[in-house]
C-alpha atoms as a PDB file:
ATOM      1  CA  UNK A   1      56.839  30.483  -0.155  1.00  0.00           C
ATOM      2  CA  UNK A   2      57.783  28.023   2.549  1.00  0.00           C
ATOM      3  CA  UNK A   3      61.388  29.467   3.005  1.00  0.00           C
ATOM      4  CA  UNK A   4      59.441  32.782   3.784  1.00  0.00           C
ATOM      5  CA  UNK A   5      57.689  30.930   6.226  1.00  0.00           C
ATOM      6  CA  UNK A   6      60.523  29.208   7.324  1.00  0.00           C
ATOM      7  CA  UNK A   7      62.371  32.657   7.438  1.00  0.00           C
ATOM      8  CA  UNK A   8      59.654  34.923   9.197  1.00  0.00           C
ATOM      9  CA  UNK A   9      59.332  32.491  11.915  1.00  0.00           C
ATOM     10  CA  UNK A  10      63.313  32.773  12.453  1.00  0.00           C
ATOM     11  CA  UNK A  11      62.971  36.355  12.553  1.00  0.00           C
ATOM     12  CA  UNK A  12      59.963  36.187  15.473  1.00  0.00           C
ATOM     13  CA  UNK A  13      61.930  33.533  17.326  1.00  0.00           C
ATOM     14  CA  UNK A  14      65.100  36.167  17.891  1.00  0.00           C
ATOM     15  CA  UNK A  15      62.642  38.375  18.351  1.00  0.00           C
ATOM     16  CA  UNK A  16      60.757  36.706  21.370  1.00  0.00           C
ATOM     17  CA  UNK A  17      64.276  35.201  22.096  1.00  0.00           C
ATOM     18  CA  UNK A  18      65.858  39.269  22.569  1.00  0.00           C
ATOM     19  CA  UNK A  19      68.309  38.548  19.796  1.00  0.00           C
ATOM     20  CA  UNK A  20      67.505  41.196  17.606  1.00  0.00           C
ATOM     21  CA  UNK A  21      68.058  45.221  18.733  1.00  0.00           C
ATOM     22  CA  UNK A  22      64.720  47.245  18.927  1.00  0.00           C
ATOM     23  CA  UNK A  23      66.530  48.854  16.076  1.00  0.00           C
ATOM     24  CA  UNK A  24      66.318  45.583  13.879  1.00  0.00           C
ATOM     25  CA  UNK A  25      63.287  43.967  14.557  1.00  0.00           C
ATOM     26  CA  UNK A  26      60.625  46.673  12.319  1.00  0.00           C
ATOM     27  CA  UNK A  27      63.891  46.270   8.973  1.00  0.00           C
ATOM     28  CA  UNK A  28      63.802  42.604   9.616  1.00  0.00           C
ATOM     29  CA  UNK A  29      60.105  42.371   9.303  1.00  0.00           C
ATOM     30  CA  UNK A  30      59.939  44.798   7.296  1.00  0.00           C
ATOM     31  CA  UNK A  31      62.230  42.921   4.648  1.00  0.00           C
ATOM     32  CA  UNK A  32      60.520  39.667   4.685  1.00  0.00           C
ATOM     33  CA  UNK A  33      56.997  41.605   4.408  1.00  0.00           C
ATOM     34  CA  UNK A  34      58.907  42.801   0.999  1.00  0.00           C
ATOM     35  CA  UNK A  35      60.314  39.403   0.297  1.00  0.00           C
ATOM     36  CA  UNK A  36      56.777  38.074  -0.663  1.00  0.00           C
ATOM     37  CA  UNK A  37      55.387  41.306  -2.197  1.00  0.00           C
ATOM     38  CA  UNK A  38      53.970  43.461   0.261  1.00  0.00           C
ATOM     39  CA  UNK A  39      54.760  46.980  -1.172  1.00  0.00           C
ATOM     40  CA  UNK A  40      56.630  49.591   1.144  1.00  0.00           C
ATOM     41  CA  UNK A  41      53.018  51.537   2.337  1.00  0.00           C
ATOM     42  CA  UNK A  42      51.421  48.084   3.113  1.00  0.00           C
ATOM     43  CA  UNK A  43      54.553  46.983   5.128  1.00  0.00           C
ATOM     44  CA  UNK A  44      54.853  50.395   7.115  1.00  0.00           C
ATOM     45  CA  UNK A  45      50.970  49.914   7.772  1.00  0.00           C
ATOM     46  CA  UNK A  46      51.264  46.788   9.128  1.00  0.00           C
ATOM     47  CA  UNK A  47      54.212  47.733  11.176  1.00  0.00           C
ATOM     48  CA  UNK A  48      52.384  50.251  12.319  1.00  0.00           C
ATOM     49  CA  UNK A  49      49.594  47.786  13.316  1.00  0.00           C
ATOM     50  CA  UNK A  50      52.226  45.852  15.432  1.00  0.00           C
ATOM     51  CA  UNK A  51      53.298  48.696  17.152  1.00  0.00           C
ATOM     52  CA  UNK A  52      49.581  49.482  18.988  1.00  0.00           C
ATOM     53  CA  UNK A  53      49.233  45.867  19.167  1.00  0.00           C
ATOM     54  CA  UNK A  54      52.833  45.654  21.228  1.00  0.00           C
ATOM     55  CA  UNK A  55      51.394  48.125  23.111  1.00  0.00           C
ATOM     56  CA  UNK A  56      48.470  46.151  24.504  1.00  0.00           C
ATOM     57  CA  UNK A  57      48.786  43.696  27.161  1.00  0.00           C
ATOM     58  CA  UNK A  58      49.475  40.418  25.832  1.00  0.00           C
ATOM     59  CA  UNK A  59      47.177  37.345  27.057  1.00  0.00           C
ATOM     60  CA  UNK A  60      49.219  33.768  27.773  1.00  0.00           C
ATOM     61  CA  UNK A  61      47.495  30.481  28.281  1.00  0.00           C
ATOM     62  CA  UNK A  62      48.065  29.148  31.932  1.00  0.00           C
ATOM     63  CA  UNK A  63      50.697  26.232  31.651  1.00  0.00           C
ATOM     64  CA  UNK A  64      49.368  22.624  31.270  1.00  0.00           C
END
């Protein structure tokens, strides 16, 4: 389980870092949702879930 960890926080650092395509970022989550059991509905609802989310403004702490 901790290589799926380590793994899915690879995949959201090229993601936050621009390294993956639009195109790749929903199969690369997508596959590591699969990689620990989460059937194919489950995974397309929670992409789905990500897309609104994306949508919404997102809310940073000030800097210290």
């Amino acid at each position: 389980m901790e290589a799926v960890i380590g793994v899915m926080l690879q995949v959201l650092a090229a993601i936050d870092e621009g390294q993956l395509s639009r195109e790749d970022r929903e199969p690369a989550v997508g596959a590591v949702l699969g990689a620990i059991g989460i059937g194919k509905q489950q995974a397309a609802t929670t992409l789905a879930k990500l897309k609104r989310a994306k949508a919404a403004p997102i809310e940073r702490a000030p800097a210290a």
